[in-house]
N, C-alpha and C. Protein backbone atom coordinates (compact mmCIF):
# COMPACT_ATOMS: atom_id res chain seq x y z
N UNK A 1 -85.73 -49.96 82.20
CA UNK A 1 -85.28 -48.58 82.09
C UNK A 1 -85.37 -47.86 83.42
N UNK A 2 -86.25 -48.18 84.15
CA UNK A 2 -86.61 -47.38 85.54
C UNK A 2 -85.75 -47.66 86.49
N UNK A 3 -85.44 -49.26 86.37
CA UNK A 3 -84.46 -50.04 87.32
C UNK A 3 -83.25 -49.02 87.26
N UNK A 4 -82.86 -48.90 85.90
CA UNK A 4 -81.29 -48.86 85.85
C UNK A 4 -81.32 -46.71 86.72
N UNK A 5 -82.03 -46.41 86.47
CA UNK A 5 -82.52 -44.84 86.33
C UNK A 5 -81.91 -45.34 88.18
N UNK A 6 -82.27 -45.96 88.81
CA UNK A 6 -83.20 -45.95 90.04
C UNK A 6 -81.77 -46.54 90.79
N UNK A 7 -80.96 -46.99 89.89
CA UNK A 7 -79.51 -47.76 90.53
C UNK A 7 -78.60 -46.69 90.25
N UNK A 8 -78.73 -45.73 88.89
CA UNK A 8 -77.84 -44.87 89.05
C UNK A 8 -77.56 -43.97 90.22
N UNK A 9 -79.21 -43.16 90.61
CA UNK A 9 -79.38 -42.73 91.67
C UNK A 9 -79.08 -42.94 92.97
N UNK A 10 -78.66 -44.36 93.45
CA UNK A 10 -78.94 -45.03 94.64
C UNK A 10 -77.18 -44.83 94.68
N UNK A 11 -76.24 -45.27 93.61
CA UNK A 11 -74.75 -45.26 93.51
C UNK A 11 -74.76 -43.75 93.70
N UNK A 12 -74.84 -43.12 93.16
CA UNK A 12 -74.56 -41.31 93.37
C UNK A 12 -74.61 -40.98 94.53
N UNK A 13 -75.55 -41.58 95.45
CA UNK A 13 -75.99 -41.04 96.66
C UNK A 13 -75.63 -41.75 97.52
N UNK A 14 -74.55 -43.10 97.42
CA UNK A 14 -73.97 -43.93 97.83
C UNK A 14 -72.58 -43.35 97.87
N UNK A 15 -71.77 -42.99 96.87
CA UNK A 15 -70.49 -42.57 96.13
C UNK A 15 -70.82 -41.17 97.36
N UNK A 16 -71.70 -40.34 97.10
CA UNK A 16 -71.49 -38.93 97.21
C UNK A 16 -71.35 -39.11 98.53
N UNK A 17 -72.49 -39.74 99.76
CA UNK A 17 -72.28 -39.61 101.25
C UNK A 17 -70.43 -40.13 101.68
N UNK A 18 -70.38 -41.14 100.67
CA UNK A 18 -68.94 -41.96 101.28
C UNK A 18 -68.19 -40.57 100.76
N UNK A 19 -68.02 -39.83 100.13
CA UNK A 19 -66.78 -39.04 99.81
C UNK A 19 -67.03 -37.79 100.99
N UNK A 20 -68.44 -37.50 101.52
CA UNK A 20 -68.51 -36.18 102.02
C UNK A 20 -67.69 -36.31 103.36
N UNK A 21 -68.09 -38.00 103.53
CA UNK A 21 -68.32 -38.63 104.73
C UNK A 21 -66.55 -38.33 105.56
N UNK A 22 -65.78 -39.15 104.42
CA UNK A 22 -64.47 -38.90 104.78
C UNK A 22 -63.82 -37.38 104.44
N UNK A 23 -64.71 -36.57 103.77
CA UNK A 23 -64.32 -35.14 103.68
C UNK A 23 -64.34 -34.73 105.33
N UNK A 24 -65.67 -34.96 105.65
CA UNK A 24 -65.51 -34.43 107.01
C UNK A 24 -65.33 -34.95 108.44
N UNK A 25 -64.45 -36.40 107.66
CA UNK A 25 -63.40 -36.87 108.77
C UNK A 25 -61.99 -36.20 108.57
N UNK A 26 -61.59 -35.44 107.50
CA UNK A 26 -60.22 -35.24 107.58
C UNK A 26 -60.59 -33.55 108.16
N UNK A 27 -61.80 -32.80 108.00
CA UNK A 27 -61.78 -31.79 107.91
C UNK A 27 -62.27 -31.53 109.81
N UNK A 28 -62.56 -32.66 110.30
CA UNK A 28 -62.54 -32.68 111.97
C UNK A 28 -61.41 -32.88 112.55
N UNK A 29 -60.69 -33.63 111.49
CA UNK A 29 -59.26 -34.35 112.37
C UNK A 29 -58.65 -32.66 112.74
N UNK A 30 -58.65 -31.98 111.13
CA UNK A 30 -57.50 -31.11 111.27
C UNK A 30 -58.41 -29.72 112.28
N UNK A 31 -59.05 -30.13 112.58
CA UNK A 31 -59.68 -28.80 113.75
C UNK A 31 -59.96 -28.76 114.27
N UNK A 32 -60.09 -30.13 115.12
CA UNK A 32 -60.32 -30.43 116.44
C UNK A 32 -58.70 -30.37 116.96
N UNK A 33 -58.21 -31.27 116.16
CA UNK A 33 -56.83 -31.71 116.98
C UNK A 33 -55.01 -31.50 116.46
N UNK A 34 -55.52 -30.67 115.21
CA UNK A 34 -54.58 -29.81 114.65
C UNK A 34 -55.00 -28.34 114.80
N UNK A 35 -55.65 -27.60 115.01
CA UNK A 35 -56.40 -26.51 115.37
C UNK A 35 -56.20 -25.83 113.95
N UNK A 36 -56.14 -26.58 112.77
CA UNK A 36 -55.98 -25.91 111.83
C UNK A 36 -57.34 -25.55 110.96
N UNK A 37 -57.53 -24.76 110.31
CA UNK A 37 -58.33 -24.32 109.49
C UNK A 37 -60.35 -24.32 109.93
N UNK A 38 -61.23 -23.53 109.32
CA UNK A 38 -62.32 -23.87 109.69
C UNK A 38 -63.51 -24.89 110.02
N UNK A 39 -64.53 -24.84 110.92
CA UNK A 39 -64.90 -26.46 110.88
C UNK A 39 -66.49 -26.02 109.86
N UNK A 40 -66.70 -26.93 109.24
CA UNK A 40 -67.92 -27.02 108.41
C UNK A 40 -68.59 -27.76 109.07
N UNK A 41 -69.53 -26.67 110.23
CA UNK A 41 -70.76 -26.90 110.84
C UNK A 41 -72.51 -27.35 110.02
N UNK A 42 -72.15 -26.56 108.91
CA UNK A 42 -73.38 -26.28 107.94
C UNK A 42 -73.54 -28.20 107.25
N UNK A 43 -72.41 -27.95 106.69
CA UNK A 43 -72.17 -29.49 105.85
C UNK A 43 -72.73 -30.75 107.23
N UNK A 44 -71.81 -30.31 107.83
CA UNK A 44 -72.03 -32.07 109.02
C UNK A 44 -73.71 -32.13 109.09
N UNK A 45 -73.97 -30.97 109.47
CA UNK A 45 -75.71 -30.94 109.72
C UNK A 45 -76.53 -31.63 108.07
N UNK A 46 -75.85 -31.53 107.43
CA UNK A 46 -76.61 -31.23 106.07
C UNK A 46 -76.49 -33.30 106.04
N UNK A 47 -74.97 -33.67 106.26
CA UNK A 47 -74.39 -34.75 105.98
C UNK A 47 -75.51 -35.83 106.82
N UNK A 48 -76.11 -35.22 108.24
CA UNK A 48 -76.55 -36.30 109.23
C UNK A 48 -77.90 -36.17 108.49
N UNK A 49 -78.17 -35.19 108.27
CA UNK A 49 -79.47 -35.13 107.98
C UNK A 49 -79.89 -36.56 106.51
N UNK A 50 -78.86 -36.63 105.82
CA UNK A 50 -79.19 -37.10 104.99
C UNK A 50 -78.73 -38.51 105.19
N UNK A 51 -77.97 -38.65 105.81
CA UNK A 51 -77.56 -40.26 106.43
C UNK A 51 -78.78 -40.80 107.08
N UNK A 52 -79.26 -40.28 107.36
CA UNK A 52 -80.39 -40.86 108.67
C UNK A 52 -81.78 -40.49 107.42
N UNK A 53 -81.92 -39.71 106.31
CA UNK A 53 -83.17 -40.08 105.31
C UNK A 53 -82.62 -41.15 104.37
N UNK A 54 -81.26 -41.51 103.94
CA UNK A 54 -81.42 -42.99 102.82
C UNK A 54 -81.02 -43.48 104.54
N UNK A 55 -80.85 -43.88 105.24
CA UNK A 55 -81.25 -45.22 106.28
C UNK A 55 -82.60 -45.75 106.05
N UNK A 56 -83.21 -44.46 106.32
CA UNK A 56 -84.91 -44.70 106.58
C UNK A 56 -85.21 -45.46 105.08
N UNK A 57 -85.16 -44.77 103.96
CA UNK A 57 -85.56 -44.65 102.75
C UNK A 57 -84.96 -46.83 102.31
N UNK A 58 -83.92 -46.55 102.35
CA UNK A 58 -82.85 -47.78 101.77
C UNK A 58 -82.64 -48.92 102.28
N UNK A 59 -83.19 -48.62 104.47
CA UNK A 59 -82.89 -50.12 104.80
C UNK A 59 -81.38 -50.53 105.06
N UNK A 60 -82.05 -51.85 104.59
CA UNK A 60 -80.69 -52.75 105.35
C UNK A 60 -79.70 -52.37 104.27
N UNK A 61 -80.13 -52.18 102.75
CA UNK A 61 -78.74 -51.95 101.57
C UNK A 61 -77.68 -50.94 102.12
N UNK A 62 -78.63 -50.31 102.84
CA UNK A 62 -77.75 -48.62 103.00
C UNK A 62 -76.51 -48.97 104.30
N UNK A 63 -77.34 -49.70 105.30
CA UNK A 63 -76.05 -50.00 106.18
C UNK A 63 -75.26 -51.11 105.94
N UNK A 64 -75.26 -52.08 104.78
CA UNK A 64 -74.49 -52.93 104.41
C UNK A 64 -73.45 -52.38 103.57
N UNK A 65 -73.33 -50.82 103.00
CA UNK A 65 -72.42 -50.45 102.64
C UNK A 65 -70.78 -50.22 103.54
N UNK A 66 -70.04 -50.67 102.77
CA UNK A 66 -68.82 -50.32 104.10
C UNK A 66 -68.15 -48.42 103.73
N UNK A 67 -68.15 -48.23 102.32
CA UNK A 67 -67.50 -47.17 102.70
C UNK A 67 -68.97 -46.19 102.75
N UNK A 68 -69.69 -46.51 103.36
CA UNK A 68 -70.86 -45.30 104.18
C UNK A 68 -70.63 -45.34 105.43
N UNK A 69 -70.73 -46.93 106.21
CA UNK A 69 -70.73 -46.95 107.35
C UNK A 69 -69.17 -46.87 108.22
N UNK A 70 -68.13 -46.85 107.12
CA UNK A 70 -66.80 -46.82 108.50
C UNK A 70 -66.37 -45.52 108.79
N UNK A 71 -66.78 -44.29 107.27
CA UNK A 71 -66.86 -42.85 108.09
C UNK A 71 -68.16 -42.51 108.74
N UNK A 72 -68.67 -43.32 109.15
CA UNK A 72 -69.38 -42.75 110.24
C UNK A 72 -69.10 -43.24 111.32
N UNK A 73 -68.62 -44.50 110.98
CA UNK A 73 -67.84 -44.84 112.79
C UNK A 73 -66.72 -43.77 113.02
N UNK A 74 -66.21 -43.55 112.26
CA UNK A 74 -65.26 -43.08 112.37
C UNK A 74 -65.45 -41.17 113.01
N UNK A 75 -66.63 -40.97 112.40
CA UNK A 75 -66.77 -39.41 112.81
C UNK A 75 -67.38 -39.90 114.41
N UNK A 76 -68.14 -40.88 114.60
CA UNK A 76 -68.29 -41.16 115.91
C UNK A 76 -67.08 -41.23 117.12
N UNK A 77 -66.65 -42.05 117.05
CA UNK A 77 -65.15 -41.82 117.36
C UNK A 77 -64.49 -40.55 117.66
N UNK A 78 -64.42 -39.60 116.71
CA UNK A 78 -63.56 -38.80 116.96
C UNK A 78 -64.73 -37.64 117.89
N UNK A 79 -65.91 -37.70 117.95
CA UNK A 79 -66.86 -36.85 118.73
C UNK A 79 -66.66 -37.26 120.00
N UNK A 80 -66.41 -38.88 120.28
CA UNK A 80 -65.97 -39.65 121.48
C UNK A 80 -64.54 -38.42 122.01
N UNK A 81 -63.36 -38.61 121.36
CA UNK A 81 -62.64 -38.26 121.76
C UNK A 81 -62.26 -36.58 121.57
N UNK A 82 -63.39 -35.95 120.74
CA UNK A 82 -63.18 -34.45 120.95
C UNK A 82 -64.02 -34.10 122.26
N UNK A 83 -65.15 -34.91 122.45
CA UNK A 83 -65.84 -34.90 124.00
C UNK A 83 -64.29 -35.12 125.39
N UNK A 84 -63.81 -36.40 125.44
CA UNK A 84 -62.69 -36.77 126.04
C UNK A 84 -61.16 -35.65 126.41
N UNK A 85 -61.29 -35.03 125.33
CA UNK A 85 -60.25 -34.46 125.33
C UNK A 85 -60.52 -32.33 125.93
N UNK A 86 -61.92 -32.39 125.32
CA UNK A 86 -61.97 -31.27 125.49
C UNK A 86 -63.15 -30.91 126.58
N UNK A 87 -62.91 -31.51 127.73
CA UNK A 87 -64.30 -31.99 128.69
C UNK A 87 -63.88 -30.72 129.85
């Protein structure tokens, strides 16, 4: 019973980072380099903060996920090239 309690939790918080994750890859694309609409400073802070406690918490499971870890390459990347572009 605890197991399953303990896997639901781990998917939610798996599911939820991957959706925020690519939320605020589309929501950088369009405002860094479409200059469209506001940037959600509050969220990204909220987003790292919690990427970097299930790392700690989860280990190796947490970075063997792919849709956790390719929006974060991916927000890396584009910090690469909002640095690059706007230097």
């Amino acid at each position: 019973m605890v197991k399953k309690i303990t896997l639901g939790k781990k998917n939610l918080i798996y599911n939820s980072l991957s959706l925020v994750g690519i939320l605020l890859i589309i929501d950088t694309a369009l405002y860094h380099f479409l200059n469209f609409g506001p940037y959600l400073s509050d969220i990204t802070i909220y987003y790292c903060a919690v990427f970097l406690y299930c790392g700690v918490k989860f280990k190796q499971k947490f970075f063997r996920r792919k849709l956790i870890m390719i929006p974060f390459y991916i927000m890396v990347l584009q910090t690469i090239l909002s640095l690059a572009i706007y230097r």
